[in-house]
Protein backbone atom coordinates (compact mmCIF):
# COMPACT_ATOMS: atom_id res chain seq x y z
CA UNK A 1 24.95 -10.00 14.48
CA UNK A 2 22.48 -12.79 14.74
CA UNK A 3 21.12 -15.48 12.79
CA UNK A 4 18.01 -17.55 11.82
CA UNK A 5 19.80 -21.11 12.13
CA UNK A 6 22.74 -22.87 13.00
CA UNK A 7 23.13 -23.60 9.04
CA UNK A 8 23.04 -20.09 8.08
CA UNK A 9 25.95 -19.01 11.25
CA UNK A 10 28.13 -22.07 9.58
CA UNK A 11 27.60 -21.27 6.39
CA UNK A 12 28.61 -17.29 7.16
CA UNK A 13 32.10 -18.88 8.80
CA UNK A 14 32.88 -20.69 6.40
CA UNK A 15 32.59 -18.02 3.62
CA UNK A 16 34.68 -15.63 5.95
CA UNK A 17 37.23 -18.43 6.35
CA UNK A 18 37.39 -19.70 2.88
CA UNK A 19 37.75 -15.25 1.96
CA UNK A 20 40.71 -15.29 5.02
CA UNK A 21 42.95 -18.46 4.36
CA UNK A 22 41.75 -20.97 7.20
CA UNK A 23 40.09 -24.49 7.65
CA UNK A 24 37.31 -24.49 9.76
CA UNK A 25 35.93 -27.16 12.53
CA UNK A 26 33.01 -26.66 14.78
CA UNK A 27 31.13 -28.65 17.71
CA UNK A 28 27.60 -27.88 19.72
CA UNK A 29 26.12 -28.36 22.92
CA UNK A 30 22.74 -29.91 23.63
CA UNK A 31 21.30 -29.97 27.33
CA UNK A 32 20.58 -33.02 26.37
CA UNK A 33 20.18 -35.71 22.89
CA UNK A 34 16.57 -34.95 22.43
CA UNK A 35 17.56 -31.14 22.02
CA UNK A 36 18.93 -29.13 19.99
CA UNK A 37 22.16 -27.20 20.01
CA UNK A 38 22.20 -24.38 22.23
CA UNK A 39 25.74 -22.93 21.94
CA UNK A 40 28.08 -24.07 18.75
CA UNK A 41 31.45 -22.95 18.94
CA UNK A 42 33.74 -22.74 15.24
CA UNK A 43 37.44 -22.94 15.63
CA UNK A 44 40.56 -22.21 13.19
CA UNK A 45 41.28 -25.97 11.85
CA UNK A 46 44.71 -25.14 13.81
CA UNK A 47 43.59 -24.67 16.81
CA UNK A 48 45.20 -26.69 20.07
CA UNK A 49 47.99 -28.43 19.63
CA UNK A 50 48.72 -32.28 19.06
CA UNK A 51 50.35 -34.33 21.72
CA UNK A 52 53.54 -36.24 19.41
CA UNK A 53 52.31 -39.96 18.26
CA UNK A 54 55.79 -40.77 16.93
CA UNK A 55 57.85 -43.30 18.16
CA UNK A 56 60.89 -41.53 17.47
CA UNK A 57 60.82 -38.07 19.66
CA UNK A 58 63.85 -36.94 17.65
CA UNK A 59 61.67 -36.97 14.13
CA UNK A 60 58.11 -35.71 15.19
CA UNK A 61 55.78 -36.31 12.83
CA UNK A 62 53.89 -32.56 11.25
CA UNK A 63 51.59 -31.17 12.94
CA UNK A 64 48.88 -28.93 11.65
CA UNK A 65 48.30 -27.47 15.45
CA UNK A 66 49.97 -24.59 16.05
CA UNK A 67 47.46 -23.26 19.45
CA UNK A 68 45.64 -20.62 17.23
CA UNK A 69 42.69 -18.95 18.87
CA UNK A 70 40.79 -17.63 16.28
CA UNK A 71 37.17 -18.97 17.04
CA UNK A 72 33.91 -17.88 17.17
CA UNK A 73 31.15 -18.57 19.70
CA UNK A 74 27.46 -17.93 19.09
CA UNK A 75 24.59 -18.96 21.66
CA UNK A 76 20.92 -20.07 20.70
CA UNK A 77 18.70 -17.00 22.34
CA UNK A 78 15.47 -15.54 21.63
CA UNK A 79 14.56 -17.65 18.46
CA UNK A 80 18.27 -16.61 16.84
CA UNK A 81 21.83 -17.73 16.81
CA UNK A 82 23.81 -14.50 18.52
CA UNK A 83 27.50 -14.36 18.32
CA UNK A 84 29.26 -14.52 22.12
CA UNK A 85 32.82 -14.35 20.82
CA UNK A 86 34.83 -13.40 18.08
CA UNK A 87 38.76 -14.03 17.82
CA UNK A 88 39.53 -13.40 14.12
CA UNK A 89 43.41 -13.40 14.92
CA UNK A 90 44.93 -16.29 13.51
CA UNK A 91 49.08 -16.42 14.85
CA UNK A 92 50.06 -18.66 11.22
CA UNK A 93 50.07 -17.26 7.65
CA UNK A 94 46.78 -16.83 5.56
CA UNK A 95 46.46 -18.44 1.94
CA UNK A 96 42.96 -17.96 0.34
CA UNK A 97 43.89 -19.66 -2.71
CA UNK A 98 44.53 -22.77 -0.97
CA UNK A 99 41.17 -23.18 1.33
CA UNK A 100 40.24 -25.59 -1.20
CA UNK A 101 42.56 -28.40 0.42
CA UNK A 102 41.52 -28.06 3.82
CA UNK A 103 39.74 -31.21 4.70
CA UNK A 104 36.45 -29.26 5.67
CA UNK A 105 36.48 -28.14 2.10
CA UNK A 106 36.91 -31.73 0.36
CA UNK A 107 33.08 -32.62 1.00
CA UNK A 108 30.16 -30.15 1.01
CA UNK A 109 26.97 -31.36 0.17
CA UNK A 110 24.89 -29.70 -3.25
CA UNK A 111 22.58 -27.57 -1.29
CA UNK A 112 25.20 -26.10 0.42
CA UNK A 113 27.81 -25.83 -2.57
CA UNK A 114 24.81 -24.12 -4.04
CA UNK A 115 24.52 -21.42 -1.60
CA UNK A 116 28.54 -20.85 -1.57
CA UNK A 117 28.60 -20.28 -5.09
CA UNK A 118 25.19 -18.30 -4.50
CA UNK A 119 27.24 -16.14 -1.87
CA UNK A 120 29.81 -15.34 -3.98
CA UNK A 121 28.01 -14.01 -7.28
CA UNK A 122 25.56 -12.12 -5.30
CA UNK A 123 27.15 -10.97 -1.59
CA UNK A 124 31.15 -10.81 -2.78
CA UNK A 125 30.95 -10.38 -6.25
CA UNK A 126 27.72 -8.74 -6.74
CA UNK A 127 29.17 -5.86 -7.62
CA UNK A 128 31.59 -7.19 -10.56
CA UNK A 129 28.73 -8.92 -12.23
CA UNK A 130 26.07 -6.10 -11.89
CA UNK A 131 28.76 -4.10 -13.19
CA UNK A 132 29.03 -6.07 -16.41
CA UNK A 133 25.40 -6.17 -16.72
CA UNK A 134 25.03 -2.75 -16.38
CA UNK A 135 27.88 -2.08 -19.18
CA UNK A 136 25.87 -4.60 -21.33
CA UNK A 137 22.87 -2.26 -21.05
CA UNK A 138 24.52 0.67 -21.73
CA UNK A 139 25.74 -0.19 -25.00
CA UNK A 140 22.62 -2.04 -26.16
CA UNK A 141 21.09 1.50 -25.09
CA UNK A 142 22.49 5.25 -23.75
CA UNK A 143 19.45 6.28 -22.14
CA UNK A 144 19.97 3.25 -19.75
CA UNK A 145 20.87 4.51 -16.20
CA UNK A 146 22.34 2.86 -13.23
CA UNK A 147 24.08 3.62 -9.96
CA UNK A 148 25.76 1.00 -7.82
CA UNK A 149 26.95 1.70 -4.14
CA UNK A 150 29.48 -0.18 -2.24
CA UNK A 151 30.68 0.54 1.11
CA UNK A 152 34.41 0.83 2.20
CA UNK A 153 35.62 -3.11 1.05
CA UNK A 154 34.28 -2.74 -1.98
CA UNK A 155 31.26 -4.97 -1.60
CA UNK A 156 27.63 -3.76 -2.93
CA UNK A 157 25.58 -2.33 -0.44
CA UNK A 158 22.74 -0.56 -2.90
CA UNK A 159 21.89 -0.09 -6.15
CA UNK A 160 19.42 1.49 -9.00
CA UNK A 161 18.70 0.79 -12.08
CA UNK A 162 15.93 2.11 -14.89
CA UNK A 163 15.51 1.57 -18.29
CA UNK A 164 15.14 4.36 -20.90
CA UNK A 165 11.61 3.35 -21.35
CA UNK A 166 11.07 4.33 -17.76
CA UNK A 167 12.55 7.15 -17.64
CA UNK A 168 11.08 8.74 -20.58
CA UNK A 169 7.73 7.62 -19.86
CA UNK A 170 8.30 9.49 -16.42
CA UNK A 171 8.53 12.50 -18.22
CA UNK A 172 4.57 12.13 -19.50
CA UNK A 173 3.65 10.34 -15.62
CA UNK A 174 5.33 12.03 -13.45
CA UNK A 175 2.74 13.50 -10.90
CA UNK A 176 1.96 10.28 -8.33
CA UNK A 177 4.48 7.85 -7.60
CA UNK A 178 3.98 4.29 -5.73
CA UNK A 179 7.21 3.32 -3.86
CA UNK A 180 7.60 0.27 -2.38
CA UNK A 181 9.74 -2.51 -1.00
CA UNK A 182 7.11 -5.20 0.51
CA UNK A 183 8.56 -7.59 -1.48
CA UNK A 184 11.95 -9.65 -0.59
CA UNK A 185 13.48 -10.46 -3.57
CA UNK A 186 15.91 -13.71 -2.15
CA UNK A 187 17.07 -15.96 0.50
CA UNK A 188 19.23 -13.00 1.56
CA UNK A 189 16.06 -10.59 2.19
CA UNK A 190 17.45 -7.47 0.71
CA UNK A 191 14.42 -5.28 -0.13
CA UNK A 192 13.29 -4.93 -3.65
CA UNK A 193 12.20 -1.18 -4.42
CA UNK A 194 9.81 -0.31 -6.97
CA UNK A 195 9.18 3.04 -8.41
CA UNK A 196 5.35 2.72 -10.40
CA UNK A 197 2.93 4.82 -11.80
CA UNK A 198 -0.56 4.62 -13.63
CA UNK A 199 -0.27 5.56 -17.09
CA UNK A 200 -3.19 6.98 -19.62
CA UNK A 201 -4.53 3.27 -20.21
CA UNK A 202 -4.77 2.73 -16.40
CA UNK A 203 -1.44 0.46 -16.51
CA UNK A 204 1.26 0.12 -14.62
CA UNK A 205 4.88 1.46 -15.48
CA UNK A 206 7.92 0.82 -13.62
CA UNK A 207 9.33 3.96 -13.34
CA UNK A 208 12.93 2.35 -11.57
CA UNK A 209 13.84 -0.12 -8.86
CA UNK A 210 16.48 -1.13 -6.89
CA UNK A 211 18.08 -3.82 -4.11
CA UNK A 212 18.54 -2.00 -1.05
CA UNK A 213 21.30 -3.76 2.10
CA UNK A 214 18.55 -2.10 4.53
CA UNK A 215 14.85 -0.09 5.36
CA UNK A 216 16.43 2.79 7.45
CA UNK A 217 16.66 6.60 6.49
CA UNK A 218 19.95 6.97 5.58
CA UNK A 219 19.54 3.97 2.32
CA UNK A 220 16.29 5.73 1.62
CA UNK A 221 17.69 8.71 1.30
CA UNK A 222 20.64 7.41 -1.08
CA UNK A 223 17.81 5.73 -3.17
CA UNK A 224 15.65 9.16 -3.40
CA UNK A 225 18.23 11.28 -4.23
CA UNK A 226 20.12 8.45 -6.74
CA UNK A 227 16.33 8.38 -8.46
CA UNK A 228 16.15 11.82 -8.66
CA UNK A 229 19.45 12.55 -10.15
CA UNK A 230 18.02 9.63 -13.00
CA UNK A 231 15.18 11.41 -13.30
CA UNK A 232 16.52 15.25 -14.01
CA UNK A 233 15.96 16.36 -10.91
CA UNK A 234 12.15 16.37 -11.34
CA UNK A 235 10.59 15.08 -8.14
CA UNK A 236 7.08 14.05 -8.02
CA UNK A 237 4.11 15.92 -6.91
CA UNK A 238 2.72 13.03 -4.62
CA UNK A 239 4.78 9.91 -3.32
CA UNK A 240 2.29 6.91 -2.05
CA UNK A 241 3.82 4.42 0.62
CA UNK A 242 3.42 2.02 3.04
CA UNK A 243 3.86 3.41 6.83
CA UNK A 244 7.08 3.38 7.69
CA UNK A 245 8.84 6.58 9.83
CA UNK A 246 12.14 5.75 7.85
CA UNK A 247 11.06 6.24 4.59
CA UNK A 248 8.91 9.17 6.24
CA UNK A 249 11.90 11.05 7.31
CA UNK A 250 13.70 10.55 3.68
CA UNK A 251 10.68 11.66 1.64
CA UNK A 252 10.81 14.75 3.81
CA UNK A 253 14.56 15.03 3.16
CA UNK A 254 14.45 15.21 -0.23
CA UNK A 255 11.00 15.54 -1.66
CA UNK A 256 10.25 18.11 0.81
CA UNK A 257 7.45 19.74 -1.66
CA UNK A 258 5.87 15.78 -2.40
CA UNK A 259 2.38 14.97 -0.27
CA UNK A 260 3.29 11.71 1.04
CA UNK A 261 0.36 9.33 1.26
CA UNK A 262 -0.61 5.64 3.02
CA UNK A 263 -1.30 2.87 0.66
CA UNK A 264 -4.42 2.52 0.94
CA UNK A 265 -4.41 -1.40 0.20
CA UNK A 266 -2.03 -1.71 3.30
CA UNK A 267 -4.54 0.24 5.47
CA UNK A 268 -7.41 -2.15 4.30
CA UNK A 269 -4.99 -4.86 5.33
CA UNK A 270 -4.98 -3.72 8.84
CA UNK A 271 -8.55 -3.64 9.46
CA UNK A 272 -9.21 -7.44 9.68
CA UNK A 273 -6.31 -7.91 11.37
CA UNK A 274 -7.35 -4.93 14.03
CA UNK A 275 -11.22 -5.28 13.99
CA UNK A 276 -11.53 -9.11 13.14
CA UNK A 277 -12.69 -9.98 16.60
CA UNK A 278 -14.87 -7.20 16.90
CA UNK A 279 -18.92 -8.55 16.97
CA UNK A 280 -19.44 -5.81 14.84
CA UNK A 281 -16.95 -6.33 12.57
CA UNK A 282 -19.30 -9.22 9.99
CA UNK A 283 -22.47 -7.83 10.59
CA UNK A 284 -22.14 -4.07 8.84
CA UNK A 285 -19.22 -2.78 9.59
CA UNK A 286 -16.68 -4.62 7.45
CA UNK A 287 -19.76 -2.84 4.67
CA UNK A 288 -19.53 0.54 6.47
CA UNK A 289 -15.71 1.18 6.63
CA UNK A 290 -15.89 -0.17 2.98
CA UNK A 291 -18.75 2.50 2.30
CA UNK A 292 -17.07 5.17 4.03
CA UNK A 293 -13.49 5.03 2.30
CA UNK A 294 -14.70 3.98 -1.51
CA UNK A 295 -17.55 5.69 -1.87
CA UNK A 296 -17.48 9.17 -0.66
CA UNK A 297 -16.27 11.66 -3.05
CA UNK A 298 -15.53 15.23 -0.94
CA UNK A 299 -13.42 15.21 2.66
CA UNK A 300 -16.14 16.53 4.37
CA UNK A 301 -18.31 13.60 3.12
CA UNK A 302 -16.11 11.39 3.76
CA UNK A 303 -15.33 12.76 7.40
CA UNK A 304 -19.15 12.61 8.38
CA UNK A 305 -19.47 9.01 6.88
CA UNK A 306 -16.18 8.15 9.31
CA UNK A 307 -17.88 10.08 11.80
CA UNK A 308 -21.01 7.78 11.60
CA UNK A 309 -19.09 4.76 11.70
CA UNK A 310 -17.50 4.92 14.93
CA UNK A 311 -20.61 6.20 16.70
CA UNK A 312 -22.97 3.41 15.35
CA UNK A 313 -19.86 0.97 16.00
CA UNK A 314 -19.16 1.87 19.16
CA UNK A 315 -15.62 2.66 18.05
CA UNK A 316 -14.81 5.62 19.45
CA UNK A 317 -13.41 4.95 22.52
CA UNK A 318 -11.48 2.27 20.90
CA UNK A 319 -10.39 4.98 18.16
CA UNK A 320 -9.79 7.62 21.69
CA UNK A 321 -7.63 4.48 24.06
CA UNK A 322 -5.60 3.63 20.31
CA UNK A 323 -4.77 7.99 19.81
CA UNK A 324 -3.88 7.62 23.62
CA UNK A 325 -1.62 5.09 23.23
CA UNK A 326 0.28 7.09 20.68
CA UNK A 327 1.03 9.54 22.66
CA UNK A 328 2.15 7.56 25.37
CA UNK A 329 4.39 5.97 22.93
CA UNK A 330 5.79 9.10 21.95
CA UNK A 331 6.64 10.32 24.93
CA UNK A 332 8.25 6.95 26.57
CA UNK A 333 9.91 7.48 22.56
CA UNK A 334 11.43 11.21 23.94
CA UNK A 335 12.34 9.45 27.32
CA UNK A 336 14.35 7.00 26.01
CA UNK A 337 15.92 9.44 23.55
CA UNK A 338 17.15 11.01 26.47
CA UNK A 339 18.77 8.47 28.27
CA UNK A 340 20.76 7.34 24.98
CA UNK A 341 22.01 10.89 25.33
CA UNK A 342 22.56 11.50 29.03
CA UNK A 343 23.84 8.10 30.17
CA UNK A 344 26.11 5.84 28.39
CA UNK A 345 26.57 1.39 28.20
CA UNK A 346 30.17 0.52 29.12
CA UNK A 347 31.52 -1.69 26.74
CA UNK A 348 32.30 -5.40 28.29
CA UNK A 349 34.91 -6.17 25.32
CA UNK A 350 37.74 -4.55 23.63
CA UNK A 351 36.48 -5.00 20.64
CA UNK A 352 36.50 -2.06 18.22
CA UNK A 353 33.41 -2.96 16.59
CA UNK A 354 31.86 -3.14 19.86
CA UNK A 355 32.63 0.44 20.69
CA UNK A 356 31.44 1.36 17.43
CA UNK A 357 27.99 -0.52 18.04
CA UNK A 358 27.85 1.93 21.17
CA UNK A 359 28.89 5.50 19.50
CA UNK A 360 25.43 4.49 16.60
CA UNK A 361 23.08 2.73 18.81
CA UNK A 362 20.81 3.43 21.07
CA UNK A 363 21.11 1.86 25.01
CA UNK A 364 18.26 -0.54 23.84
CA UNK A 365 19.70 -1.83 20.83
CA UNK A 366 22.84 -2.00 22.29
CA UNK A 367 22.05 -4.16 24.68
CA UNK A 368 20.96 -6.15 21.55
CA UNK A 369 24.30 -7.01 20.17
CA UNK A 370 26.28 -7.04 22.75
């Protein structure tokens, strides 16, 4: 697990520890003043234990030490806050409803309040309050449809919602489909999906959406399949995306008759930020690419337009070293596929979640987190 800041690691403690029953204290290290932290370490508020102040050894005054060892140590690597060690054993009771008399707890500034509270609507009790919304909607109208899913502690991990406008309007607009999830919805980055389509008028309709926990191919597939249970089982005849192989792999899962096509606003995107340096690229061929993709009408027009563009460009062996390169990639891609299978990372903890880490990932991104 890693994180962006030192605020955002504290700030992830202390939720767990308010959740758990325990105070929390924490310290740093610098290399030296003028830096910053490099390693912070949090501790249970009981941790170590208190030499005796009183001047009567026969009545000791209380001590809140008992030499717990829950802590957690993270390390400033890599532009990120990575977690060294994790002791979430406490050896004294747990009382959540208490946290709120810990002296850690007495004085939090607004900004940080803010984002507690934030954490608990949306992260902890997401899935209550969607809920409630959701029953809100259904009563104000039955064609409203919505799907939450929550892994095994009960906190929401995906959901789907659309409107019976949508989904009866899908019924008329049904053929191409724009899916996307460019757009971060909050401070927590969990991927906004949009279903849209063009309707008779040349406007957009949002045909569903959704707040996914990740981009890989299993949540894409949850979200495809949830969609197309909302939708009658009727999948589209095109699906338009951005590139990404994850969402490749669950459109061919389960829209396996769909043509999946690029965006083509994302592959304009790319050709400033591939051909910007070219001495070409402002003197007529920015104009030619442009000519090439909007205004040919057949493939084969289009192909000889492309054609003459990378010949008059000199692009061609640019276009030949970049198909190269893909190869390559695959195969080193196969290679390492192979090794995650044939040879096997020893763990260096006893962790569970460790071990687990090492049955999912791959050696590379194994050697991530641990």
């Amino acid at each position: 697990m890693k994180f962006s800041s030192e605020k955002e690691l504290i700030l992830y403690y202390r939720r767990y520890a308010q959740q758990s029953g325990f105070g929390v204290t924490s310290k740093g290290g610098k290399n030296n003043p003028d830096e910053s932290h490099k390693y912070v370490t949090l501790t249970c508020a009981r941790y170590g234990k208190k030499p005796t102040d009183a001047i009567n050894i026969h009545k000791p005054n209380p001590t809140t030490k008992t030499g717990c060892k829950a802590k957690i140590n993270a390390l400033f690597k890599d532009g990120a806050w990575c977690l060294t060690t994790v002791n979430v054993n406490h050896n004294h009771a747990l009382s959540p409803s208490k946290t709120r008399f810990f002296r850690c707890y007495r004085r939090i500034d607004d900004n940080v309040k803010r984002r507690l509270e934030l954490n608990d609507i949306i992260v902890i009790g997401g899935a209550g309050v969607l809920y409630d919304y959701f029953t809100r909607m259904r009563e104000m109208n039955d064609g409203f449809y919505a799907v939450m899913d929550l892994d095994d502690d009960s906190r929401l991990r995906n959901v789907f919602w659309a409107d019976a406008r949508s989904r009866a309007a899908y019924k008329y607009f049904w053929d191409v489909v724009t899916f996307d999830t460019t757009y971060l919805t909050n401070i927590y980055k969990m991927p906004f999906a949009s279903f849209v389509e063009v309707n008779h008028h040349g406007q957009s309709i949002l045909f569903g959406a959704g707040l996914l926990s990740g981009e890989d191919t299993a949540t894409f597939v949850w979200l495809f399949e949830t969609r197309l249970k909302c939708m009658n089982g009727q999948a589209p005849l095109a699906i338009i995306t951005y590139q990404d192989k994850a969402m490749k792999s669950a459109i061919a899962k389960v829209f396996p008759r769909a043509r999946h096509r690029f965006c083509l606003w994302h592959i304009m995107k790319k050709f400033p930020e591939k051909l910007g340096s070219h001495a070409q690229y402002k003197c007529g061929l920015k104009s030619a690419i442009q000519s090439a993709i909007y205004d040919c009408q057949t493939c084969v027009e289009f192909d000889n337009s492309w054609q003459g563009v990378l010949e008059r460009s000199m692009l061609k062996e640019f276009v030949d070293q970049f198909d190269n390169a893909l190869r390559r990639k695959a195969e080193n891609e196969k290679v390492a596929d192979f090794n995650s299978f044939h040879a096997i990372l020893p763990c260096i903890s006893h962790f569970s979640i460790e071990k687990k880490f090492q049955e999912l990932y791959t050696n590379a991104k194994f050697k991530e987190v641990c």
